[in-house]
PDB file of N, CA and C in Angstrom:
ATOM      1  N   UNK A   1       0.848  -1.173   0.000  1.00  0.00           N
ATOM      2  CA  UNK A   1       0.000   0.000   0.000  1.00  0.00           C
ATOM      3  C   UNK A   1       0.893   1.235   0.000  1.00  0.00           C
ATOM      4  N   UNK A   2       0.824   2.206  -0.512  1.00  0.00           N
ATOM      5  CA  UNK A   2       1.627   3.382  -1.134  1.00  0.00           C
ATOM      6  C   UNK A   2       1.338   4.348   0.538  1.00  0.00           C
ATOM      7  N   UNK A   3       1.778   4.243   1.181  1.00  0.00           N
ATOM      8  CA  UNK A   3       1.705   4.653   2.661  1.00  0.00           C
ATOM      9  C   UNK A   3       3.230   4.532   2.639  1.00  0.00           C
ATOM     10  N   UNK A   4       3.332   5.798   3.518  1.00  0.00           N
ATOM     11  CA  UNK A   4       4.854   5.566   4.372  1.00  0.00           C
ATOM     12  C   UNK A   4       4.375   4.741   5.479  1.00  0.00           C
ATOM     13  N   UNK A   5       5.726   4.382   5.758  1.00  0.00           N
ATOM     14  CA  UNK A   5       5.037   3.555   7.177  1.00  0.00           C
ATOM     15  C   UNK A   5       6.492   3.931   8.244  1.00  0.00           C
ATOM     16  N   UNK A   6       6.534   3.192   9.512  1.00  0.00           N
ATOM     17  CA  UNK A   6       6.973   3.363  10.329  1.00  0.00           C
ATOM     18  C   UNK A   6       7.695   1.932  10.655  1.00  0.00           C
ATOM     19  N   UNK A   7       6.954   0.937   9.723  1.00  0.00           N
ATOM     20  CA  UNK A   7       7.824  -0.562   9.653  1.00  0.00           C
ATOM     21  C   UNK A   7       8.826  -0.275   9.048  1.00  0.00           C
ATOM     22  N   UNK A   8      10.259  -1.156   8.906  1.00  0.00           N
ATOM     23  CA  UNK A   8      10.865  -1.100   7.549  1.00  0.00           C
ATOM     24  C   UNK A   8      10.277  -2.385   6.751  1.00  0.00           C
ATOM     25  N   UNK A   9      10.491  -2.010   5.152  1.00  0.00           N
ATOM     26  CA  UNK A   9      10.363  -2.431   4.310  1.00  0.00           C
ATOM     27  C   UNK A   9      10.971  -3.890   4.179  1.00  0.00           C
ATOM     28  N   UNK A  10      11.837  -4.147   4.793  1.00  0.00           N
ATOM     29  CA  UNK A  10      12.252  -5.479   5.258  1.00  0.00           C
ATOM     30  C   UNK A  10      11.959  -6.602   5.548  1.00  0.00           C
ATOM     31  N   UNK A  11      10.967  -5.744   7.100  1.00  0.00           N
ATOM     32  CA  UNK A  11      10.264  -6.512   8.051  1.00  0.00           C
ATOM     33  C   UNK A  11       8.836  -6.660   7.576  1.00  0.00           C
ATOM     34  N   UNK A  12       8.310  -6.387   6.794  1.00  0.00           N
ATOM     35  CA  UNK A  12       7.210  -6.346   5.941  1.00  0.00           C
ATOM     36  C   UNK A  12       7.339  -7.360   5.164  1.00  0.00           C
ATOM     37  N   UNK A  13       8.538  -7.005   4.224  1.00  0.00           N
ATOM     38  CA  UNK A  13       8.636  -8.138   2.916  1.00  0.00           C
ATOM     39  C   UNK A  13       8.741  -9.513   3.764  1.00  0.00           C
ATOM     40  N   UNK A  14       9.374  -9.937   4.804  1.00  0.00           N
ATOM     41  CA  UNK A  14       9.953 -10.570   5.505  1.00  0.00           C
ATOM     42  C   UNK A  14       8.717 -11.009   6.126  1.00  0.00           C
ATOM     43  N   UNK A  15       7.679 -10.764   6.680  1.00  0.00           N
ATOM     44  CA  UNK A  15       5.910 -11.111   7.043  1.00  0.00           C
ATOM     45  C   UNK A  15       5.193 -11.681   5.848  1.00  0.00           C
ATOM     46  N   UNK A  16       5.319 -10.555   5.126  1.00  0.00           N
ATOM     47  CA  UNK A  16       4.617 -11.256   3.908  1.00  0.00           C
ATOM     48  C   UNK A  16       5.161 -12.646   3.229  1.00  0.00           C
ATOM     49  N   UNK A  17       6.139 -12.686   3.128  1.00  0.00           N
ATOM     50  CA  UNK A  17       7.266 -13.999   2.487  1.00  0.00           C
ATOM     51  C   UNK A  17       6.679 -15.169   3.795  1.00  0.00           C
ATOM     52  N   UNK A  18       6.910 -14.998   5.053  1.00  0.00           N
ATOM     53  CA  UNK A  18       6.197 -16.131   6.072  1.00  0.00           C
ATOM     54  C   UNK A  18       4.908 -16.223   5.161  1.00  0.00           C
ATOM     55  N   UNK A  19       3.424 -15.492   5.375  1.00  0.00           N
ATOM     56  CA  UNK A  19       2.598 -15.914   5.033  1.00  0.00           C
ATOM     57  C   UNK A  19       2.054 -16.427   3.863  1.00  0.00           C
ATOM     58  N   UNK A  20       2.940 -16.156   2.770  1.00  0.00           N
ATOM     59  CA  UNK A  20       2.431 -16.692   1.659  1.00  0.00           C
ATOM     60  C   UNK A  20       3.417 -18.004   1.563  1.00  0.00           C
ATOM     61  N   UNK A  21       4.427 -18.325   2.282  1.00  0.00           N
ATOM     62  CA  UNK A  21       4.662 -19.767   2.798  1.00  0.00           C
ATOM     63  C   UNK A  21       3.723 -20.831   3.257  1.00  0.00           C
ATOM     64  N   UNK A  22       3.106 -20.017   4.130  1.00  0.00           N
ATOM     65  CA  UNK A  22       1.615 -20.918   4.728  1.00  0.00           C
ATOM     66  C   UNK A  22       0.774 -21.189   3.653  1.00  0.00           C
ATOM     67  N   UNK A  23       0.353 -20.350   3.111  1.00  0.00           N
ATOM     68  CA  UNK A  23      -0.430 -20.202   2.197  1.00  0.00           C
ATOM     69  C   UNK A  23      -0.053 -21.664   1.096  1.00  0.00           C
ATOM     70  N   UNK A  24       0.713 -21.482   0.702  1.00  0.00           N
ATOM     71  CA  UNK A  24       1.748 -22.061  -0.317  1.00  0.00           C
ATOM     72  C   UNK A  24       1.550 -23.870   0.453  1.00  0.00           C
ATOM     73  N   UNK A  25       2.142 -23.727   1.574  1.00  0.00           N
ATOM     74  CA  UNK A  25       1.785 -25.005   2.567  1.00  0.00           C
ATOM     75  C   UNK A  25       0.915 -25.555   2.118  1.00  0.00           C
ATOM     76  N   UNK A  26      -0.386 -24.955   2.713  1.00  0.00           N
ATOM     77  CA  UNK A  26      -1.448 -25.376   2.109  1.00  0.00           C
ATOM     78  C   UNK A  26      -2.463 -25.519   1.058  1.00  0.00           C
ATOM     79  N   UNK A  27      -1.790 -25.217  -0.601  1.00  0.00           N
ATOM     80  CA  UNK A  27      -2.027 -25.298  -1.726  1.00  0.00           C
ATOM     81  C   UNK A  27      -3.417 -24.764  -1.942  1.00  0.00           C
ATOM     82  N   UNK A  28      -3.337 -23.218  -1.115  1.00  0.00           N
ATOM     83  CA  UNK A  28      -4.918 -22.618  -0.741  1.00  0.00           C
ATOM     84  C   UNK A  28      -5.060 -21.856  -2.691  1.00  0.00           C
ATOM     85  N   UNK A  29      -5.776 -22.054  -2.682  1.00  0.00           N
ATOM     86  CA  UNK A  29      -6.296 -21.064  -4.153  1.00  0.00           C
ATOM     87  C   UNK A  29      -6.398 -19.690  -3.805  1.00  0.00           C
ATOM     88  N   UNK A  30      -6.746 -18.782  -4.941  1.00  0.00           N
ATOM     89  CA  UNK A  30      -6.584 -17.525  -4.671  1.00  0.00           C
ATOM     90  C   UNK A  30      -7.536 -17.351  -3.940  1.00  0.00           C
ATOM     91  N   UNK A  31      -8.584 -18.264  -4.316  1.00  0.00           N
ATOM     92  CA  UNK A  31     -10.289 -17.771  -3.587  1.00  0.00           C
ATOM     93  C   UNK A  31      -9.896 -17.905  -1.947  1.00  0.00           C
ATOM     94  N   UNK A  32      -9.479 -18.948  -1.633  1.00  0.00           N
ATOM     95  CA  UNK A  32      -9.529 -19.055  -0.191  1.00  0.00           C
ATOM     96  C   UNK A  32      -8.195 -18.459   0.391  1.00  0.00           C
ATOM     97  N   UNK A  33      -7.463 -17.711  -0.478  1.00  0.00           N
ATOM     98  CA  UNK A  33      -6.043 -16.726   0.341  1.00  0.00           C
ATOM     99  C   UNK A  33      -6.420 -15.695   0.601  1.00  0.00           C
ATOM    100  N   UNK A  34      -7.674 -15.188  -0.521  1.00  0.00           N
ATOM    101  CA  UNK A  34      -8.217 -13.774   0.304  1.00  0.00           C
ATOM    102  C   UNK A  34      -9.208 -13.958   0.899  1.00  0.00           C
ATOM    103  N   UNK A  35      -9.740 -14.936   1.296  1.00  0.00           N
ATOM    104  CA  UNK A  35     -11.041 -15.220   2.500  1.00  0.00           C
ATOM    105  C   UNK A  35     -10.064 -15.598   3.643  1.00  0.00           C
ATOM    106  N   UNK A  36      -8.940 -15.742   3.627  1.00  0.00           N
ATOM    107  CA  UNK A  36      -7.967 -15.950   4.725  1.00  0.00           C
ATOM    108  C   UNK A  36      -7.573 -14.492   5.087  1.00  0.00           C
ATOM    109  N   UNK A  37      -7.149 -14.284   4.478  1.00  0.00           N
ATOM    110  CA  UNK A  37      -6.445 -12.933   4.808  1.00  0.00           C
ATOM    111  C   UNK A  37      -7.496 -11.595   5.023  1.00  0.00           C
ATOM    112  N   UNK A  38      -9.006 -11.622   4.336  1.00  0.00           N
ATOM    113  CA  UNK A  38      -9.463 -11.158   4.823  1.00  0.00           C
ATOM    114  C   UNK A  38     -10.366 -11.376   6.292  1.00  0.00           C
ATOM    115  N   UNK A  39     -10.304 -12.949   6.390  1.00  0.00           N
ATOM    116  CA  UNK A  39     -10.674 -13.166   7.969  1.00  0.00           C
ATOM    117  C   UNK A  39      -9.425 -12.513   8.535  1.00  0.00           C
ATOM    118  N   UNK A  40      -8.396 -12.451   8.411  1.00  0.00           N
ATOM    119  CA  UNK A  40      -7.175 -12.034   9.475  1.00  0.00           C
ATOM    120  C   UNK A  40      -7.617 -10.480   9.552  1.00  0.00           C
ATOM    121  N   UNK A  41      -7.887  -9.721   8.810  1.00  0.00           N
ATOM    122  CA  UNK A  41      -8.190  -8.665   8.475  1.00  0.00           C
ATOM    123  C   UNK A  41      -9.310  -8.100   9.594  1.00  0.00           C
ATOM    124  N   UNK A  42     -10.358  -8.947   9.490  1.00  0.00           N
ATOM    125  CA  UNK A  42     -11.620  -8.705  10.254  1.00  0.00           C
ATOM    126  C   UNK A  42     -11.531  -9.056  11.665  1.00  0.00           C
ATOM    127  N   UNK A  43     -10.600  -9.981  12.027  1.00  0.00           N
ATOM    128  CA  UNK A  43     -10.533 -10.538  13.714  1.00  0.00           C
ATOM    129  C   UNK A  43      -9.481  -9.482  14.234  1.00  0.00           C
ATOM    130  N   UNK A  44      -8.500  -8.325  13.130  1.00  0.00           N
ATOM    131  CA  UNK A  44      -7.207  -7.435  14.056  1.00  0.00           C
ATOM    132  C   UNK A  44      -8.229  -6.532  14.152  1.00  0.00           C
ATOM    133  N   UNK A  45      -9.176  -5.919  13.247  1.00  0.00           N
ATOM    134  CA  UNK A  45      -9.631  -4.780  13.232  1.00  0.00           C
ATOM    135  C   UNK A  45     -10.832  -4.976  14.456  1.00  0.00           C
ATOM    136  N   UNK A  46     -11.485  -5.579  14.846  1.00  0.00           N
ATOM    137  CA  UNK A  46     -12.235  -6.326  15.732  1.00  0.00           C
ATOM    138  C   UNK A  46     -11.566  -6.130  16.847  1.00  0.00           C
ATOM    139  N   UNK A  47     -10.684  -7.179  17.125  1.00  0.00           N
ATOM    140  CA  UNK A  47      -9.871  -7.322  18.786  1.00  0.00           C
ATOM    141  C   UNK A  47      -8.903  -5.776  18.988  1.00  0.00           C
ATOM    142  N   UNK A  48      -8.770  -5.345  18.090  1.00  0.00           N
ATOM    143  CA  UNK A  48      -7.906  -4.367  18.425  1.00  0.00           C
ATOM    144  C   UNK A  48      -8.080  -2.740  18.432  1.00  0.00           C
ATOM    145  N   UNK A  49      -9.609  -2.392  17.365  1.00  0.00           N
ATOM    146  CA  UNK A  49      -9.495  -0.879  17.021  1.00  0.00           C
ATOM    147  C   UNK A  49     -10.798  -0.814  18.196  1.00  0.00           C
ATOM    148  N   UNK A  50     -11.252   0.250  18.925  1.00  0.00           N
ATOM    149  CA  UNK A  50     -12.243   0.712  19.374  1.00  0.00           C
ATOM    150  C   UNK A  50     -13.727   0.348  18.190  1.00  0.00           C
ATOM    151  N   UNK A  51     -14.971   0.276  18.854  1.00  0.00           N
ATOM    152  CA  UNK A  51     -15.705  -0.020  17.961  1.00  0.00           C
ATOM    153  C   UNK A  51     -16.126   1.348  17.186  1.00  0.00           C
ATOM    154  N   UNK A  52     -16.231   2.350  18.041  1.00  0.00           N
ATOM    155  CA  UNK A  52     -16.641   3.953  16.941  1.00  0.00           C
ATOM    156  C   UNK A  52     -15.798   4.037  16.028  1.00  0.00           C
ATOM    157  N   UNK A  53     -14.301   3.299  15.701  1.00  0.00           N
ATOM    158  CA  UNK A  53     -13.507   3.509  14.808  1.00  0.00           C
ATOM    159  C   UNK A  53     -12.879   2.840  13.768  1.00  0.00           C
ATOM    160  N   UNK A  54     -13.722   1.269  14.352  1.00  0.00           N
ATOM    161  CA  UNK A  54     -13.896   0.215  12.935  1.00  0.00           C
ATOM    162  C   UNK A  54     -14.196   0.285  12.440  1.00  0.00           C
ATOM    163  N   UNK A  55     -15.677   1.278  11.649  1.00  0.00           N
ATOM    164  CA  UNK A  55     -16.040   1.213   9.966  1.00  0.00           C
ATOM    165  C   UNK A  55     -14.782   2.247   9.478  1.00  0.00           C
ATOM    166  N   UNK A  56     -14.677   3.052   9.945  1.00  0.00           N
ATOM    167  CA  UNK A  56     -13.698   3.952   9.443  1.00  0.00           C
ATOM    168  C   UNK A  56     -12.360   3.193   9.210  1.00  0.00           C
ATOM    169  N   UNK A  57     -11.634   2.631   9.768  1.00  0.00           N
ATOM    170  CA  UNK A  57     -10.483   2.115   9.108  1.00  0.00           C
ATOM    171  C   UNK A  57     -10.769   1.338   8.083  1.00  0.00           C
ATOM    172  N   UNK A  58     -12.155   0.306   8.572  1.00  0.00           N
ATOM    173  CA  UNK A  58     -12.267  -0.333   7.663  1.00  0.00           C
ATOM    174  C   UNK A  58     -12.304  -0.204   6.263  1.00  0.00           C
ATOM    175  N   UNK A  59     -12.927   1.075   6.020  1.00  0.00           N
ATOM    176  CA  UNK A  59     -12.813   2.045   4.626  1.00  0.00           C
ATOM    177  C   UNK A  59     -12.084   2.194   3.953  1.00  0.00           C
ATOM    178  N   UNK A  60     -11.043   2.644   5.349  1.00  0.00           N
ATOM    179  CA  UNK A  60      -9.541   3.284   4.746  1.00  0.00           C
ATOM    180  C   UNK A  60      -8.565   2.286   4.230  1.00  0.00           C
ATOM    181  N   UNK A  61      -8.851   0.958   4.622  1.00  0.00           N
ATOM    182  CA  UNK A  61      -8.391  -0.378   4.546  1.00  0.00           C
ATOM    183  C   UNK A  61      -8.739  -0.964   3.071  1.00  0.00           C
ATOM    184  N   UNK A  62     -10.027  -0.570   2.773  1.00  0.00           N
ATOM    185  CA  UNK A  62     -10.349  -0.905   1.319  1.00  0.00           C
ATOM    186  C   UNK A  62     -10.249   0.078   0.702  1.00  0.00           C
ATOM    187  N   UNK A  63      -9.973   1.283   0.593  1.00  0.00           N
ATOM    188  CA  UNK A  63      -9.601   1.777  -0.172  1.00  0.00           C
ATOM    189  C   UNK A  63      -7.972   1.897  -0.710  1.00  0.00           C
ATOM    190  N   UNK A  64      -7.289   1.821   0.436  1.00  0.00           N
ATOM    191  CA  UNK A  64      -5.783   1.456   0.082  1.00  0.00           C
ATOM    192  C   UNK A  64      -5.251   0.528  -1.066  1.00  0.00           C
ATOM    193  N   UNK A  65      -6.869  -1.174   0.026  1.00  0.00           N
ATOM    194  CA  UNK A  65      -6.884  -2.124  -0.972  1.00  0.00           C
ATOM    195  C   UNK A  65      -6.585  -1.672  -2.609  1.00  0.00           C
ATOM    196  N   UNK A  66      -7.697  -0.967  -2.929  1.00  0.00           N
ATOM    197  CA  UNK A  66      -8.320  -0.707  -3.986  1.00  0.00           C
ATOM    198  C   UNK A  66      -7.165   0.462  -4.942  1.00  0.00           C
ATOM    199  N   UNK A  67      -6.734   1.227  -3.932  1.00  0.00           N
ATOM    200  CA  UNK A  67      -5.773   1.670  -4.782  1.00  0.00           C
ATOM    201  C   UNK A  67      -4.168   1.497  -5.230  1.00  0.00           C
ATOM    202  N   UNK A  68      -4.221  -0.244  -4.481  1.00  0.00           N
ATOM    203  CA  UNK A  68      -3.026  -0.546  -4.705  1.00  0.00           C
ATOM    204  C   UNK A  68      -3.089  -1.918  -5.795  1.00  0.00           C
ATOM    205  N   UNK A  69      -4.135  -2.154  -6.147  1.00  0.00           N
ATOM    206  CA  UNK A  69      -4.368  -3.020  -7.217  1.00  0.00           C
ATOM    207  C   UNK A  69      -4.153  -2.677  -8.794  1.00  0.00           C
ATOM    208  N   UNK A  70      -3.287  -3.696  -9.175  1.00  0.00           N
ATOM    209  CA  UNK A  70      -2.836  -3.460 -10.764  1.00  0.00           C
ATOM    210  C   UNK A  70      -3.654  -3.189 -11.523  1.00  0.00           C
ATOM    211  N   UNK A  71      -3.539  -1.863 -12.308  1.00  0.00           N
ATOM    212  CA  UNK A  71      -4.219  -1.613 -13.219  1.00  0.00           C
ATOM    213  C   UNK A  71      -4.311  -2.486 -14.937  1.00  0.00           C
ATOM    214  N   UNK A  72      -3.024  -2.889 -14.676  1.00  0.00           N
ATOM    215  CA  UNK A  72      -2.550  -3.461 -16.606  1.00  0.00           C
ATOM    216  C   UNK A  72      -3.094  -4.960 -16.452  1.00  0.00           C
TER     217      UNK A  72
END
């Protein structure tokens, strides 16, 4: 997502590379990697944001989505 962040870029690539290991593990299809990842999605934003402020990230969350998806 085109965000600065406060992670490094490292430790990111380095998360992501674990999970699509799992993924990979378990010879999940695309359909069920983003019903995975969007359950992971829905149980951080849940256990972790205040509830007055979960639709709102949630937004901001799909829209990032949305604007970080390949256009070509």
């Amino acid at each position: 997502m085109p965000i600065t962040s406060k992670y490094s870029t490292k430790k990111v690539e380095q998360i992501i590379d674990d999970v699509f290991d799992v993924l990979d593990k378990h010879k999940t299809s695309p359909e069920l990697a983003l019903m995975v990842v969007g359950d992971i999605a829905t149980n951080i934003i849940n256990a972790n944001v205040p509830v007055a402020q979960r639709e709102v990230l949630a937004q901001k969350f799909a829209k990032a989505l949305q604007a970080s998806i390949k256009k070509d």
